[in-house]
Protein backbone atom coordinates (compact mmCIF):
# COMPACT_ATOMS: atom_id res chain seq x y z
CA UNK A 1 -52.02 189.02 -4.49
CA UNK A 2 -54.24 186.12 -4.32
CA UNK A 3 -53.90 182.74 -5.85
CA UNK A 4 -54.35 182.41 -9.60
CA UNK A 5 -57.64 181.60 -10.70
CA UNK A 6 -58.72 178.73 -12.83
CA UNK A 7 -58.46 180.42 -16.54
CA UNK A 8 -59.23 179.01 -19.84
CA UNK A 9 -58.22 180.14 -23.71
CA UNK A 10 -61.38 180.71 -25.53
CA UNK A 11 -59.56 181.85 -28.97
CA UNK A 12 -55.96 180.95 -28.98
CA UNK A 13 -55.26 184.18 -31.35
CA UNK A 14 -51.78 186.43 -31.70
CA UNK A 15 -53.29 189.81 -31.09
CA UNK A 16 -50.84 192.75 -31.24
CA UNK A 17 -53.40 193.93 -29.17
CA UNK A 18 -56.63 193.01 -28.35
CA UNK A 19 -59.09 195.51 -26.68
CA UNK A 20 -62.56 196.90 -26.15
CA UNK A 21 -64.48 193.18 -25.63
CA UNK A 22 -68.47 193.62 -25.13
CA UNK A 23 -71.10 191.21 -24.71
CA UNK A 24 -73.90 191.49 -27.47
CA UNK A 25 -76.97 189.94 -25.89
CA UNK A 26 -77.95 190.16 -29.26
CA UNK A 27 -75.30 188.21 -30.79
CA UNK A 28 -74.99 185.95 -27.93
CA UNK A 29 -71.59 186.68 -28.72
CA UNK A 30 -68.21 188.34 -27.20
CA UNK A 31 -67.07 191.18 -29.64
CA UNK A 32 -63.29 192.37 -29.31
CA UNK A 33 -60.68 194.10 -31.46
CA UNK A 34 -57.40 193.82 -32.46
CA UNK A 35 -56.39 197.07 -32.80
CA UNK A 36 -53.25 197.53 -34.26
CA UNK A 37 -53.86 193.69 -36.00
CA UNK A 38 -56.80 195.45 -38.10
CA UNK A 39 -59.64 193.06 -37.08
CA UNK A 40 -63.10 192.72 -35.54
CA UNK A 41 -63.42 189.52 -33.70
CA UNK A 42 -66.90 187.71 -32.89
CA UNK A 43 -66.50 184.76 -30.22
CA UNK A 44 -69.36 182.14 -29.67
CA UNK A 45 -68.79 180.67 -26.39
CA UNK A 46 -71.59 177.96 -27.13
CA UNK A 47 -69.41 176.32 -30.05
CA UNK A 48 -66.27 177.82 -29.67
CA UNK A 49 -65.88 179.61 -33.17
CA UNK A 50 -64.60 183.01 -33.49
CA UNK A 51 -65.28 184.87 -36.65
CA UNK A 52 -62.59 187.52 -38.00
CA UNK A 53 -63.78 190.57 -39.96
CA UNK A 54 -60.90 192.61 -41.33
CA UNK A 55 -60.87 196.19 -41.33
CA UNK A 56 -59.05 198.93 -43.16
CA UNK A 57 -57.48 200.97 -39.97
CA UNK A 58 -56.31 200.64 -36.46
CA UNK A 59 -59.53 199.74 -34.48
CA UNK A 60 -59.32 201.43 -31.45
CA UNK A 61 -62.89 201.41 -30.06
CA UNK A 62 -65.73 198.97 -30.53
CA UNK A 63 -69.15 199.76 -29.03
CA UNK A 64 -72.78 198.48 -29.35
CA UNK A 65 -75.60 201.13 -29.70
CA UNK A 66 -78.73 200.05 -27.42
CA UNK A 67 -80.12 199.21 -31.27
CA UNK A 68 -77.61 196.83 -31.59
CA UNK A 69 -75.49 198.84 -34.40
CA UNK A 70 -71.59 198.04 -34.00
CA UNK A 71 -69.89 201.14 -33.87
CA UNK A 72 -65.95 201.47 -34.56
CA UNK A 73 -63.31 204.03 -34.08
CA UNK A 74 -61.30 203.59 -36.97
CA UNK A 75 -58.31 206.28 -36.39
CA UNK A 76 -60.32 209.49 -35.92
CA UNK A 77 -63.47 208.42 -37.17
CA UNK A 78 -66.50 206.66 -36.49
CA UNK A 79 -68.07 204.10 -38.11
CA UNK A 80 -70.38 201.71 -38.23
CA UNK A 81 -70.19 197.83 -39.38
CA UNK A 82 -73.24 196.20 -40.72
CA UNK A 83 -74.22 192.42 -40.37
CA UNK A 84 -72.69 191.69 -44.32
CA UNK A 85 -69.06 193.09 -42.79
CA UNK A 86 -69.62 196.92 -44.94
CA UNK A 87 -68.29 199.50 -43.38
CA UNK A 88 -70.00 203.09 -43.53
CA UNK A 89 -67.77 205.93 -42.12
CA UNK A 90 -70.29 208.70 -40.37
CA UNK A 91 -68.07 211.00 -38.18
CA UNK A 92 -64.98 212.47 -37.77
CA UNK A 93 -63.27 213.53 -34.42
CA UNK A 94 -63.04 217.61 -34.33
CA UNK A 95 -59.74 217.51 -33.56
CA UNK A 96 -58.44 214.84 -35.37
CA UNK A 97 -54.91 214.36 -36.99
CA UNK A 98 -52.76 211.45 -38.19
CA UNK A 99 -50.82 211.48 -35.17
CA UNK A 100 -54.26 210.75 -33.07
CA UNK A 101 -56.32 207.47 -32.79
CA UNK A 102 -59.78 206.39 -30.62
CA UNK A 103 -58.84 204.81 -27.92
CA UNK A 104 -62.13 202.34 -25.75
CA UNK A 105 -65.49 203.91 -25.78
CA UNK A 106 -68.90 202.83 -24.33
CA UNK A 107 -72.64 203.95 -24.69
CA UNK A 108 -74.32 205.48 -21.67
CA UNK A 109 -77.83 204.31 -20.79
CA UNK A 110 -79.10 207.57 -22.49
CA UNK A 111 -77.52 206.43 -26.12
CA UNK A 112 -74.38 208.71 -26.28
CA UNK A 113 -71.50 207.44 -27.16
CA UNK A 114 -68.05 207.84 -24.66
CA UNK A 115 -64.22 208.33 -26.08
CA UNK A 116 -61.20 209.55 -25.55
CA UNK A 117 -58.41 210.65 -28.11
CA UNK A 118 -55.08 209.45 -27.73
CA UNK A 119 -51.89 210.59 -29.09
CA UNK A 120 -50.25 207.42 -31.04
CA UNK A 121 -46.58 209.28 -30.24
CA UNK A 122 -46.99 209.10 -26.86
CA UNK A 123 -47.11 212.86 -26.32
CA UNK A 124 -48.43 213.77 -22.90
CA UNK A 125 -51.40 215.77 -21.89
CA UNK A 126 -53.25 216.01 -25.17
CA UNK A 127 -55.57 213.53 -24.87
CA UNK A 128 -59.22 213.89 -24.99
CA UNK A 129 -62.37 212.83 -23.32
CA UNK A 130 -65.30 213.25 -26.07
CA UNK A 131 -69.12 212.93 -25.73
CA UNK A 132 -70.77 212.16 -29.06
CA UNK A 133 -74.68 212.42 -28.83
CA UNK A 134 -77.61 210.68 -30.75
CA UNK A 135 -77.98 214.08 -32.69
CA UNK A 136 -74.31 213.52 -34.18
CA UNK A 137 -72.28 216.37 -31.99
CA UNK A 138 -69.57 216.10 -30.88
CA UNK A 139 -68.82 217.63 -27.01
CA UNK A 140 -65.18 217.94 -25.41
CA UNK A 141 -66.22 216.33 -21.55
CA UNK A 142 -62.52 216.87 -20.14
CA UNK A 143 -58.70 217.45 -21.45
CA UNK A 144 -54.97 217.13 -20.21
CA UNK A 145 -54.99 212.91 -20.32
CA UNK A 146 -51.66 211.36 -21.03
CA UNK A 147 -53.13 208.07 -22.34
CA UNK A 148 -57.15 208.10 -22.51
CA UNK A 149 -58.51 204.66 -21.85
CA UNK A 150 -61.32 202.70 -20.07
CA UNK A 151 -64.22 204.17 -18.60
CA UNK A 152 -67.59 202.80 -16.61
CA UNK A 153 -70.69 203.96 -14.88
CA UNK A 154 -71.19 203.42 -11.40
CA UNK A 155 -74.59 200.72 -10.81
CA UNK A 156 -76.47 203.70 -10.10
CA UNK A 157 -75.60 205.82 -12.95
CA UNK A 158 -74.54 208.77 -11.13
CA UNK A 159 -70.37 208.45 -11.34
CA UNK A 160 -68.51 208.27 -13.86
CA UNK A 161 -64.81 206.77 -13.91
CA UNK A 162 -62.23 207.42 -16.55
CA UNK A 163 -58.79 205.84 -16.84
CA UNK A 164 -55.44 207.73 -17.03
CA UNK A 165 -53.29 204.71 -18.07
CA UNK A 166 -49.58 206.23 -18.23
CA UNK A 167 -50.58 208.39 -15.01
CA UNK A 168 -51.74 205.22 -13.16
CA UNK A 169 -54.76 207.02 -12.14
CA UNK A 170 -58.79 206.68 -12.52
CA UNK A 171 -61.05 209.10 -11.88
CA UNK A 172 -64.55 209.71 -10.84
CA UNK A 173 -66.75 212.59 -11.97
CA UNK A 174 -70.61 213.69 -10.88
CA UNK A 175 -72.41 212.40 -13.79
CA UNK A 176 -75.73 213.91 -14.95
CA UNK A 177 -77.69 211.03 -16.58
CA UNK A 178 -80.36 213.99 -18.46
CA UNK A 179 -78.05 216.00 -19.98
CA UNK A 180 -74.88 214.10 -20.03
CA UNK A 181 -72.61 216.38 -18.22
CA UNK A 182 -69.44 215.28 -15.80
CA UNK A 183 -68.52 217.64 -13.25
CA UNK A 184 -65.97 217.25 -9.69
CA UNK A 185 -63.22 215.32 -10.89
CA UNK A 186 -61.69 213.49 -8.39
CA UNK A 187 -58.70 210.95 -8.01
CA UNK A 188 -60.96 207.73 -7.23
CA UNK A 189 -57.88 205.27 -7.41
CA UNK A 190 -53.83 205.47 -8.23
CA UNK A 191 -51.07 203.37 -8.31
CA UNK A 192 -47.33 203.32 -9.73
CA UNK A 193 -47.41 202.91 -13.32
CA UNK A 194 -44.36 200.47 -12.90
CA UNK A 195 -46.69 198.32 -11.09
CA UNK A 196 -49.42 198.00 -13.62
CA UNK A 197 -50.95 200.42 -15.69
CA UNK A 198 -54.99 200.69 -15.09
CA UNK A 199 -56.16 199.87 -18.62
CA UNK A 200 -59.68 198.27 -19.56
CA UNK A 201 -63.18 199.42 -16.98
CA UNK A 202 -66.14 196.83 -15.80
CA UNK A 203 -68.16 197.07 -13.27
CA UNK A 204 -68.90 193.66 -11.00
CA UNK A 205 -72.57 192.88 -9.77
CA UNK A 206 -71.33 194.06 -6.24
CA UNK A 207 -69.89 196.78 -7.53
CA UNK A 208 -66.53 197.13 -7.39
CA UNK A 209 -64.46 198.56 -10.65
CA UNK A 210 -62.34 195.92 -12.82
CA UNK A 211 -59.52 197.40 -13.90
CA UNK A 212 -57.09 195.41 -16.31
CA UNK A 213 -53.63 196.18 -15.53
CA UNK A 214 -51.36 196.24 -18.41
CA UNK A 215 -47.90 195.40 -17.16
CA UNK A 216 -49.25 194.30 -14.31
CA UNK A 217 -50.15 190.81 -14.80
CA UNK A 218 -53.96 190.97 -12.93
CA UNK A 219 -57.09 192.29 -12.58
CA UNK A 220 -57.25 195.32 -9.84
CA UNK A 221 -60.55 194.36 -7.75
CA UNK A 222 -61.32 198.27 -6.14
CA UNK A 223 -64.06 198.48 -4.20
CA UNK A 224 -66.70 201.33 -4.06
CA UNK A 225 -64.40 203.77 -1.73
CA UNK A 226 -61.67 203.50 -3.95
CA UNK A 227 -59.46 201.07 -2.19
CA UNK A 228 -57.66 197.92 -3.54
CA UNK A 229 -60.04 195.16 -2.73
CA UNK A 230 -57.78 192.36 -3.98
CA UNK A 231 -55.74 191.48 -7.29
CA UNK A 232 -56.64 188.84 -9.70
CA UNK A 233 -53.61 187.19 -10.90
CA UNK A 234 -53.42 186.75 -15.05
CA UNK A 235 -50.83 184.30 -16.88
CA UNK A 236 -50.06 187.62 -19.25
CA UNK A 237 -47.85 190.39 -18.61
CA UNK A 238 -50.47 192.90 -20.65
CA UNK A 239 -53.78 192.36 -20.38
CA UNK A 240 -55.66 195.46 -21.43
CA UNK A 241 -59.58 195.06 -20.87
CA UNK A 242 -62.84 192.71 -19.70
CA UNK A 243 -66.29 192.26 -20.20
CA UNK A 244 -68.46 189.59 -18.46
CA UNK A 245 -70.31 186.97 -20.69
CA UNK A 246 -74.35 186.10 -20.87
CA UNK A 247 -74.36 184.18 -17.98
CA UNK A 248 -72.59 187.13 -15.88
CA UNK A 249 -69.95 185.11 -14.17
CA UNK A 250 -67.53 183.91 -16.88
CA UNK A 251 -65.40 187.19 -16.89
CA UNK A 252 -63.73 187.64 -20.78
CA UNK A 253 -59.75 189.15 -20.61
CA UNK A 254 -58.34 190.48 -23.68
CA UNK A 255 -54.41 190.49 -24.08
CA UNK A 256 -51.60 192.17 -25.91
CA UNK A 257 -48.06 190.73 -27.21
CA UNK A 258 -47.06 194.52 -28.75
CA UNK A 259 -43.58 195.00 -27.00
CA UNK A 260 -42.68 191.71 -26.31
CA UNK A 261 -39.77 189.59 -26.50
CA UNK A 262 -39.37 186.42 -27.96
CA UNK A 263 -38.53 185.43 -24.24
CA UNK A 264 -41.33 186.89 -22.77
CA UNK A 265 -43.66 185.40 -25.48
CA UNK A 266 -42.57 181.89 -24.55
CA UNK A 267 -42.51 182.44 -20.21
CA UNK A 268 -46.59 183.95 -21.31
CA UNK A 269 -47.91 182.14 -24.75
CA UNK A 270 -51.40 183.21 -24.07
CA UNK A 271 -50.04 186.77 -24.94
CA UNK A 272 -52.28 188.00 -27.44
CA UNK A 273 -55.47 185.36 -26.68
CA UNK A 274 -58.54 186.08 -25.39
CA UNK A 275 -59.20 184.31 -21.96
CA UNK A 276 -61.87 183.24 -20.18
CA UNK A 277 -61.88 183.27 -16.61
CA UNK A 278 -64.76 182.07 -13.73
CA UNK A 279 -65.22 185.44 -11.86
CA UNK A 280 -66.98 183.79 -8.79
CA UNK A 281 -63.77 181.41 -8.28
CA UNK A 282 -61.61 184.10 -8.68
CA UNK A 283 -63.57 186.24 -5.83
């Protein structure tokens, strides 16, 4: 464990839990979620204002098309959120049920759209990796995860890595950039869940994986081989996710209070804020 870095709060917020932060170069914005809190959040690092857009499910996946359409995974389905805050609902998971929620998601160069299906009781080994392509089908990539959750390309587009959070493990498939398929799954990194549980994917300009470890109170540096390059110390116990800003060296943490004590809360009171952290210090 290294020293702790330098970090700032950018929106001093109470998120139950806050997830699936993306840049939109478009926005000039950091877009995040609060998933079980119901909201879309819209952070302007230039003046500091972060705009709150209320939604009518948990919001367990937010992604940005390479259109720049917002695209939401409200329970089981997807939809899409237009610039006026509507809400259009235009696809449902094939095997969805109440007991099932979208859980991160990101767009591939090619313009299909990456999610897994997790089980909201905790169940283990139904979860589900899903492909949903431009054309509006829906493809199973992979099955048997205990808790779905982050995934990332490699620079080069030819890996793929996909997060087992309540297995501690994240994996790294042969990806096919033309026709989307994932093939040799492999254990790329693993570590005791009690330590920290691999949560939230992003890939550094050098890079090496980010993975946000919930529980674990820091940022797992792992370098291209797999190994543990170094930890990044965070003043949370949960973190879940990251995205780098515009300027590609202020590094964005989202947090979670959900499960927290009172005591816990007050030893960590930027439990539930989004942080801001200078990734070059920090390396």
């Amino acid at each position: 464990m290294t020293a702790a870095p330098d970090f700032k709060i950018a929106v001093r917020t109470n998120a139950i839990i806050g997830e699936s932060p993306i840049w939109s170069a478009r926005r000039n914005r950091l877009l995040w979620v609060d998933i079980m809190g119901r909201q879309v959040h819209s952070y302007d690092p230039a003046t500091g204002h972060d705009d709150i857009i209320d939604v009518p499910g948990d919001v367990g996946l937010l992604a940005e098309s390479a259109t720049g359409q917002i695209v939401l995974g409200l329970g089981c389905e997807l939809a899409s959120l237009g610039a006026d805050g509507r809400i259009e609902r235009f696809a449902r998971a094939p095997n969805a049920d109440q007991a099932f929620r979208f859980n991160d998601g990101k767009y591939d160069r090619q313009g299909r759209l990456w999610t897994g299906l997790m089980n909201k009781e905790g169940q283990k080994g139904v979860g589900i990796l899903y492909r949903f392509d431009p054309d509006g089908t829906w493809h199973i990539a992979d099955t048997g995860f205990d808790l779905p959750n982050g995934l990332e390309w490699s620079r080069d587009g030819q890996t793929l890595y996909y997060t087992d959070s309540h297995k501690g493990e994240i994996y790294a498939y042969d990806f096919d950039p033309a026709t989307g398929e994932i093939s040799n799954r492999r254990l790329f990194f693993g570590m005791d869940p009690k330590e920290g549980k691999p949560d939230g994917l992003t890939m550094d300009s050098t890079g090496h994986l980010l993975s946000v470890l919930f529980d674990g109170s820091a940022i797992a540096r792992i370098a291209p081989d797999g190994s543990l390059e170094r930890l990044i110390p965070l003043p949370v116990p949960r973190p879940t996710s990251c995205s780098f800003g515009g300027d590609g060296r202020t590094l964005f943490v989202t947090t979670a209070r959900i499960g927290l004590t009172d005591e816990r809360i007050a030893c960590a009171p930027a439990s539930g804020a989004l942080l801001e952290v200078d990734y070059e210090e920090a390396v």
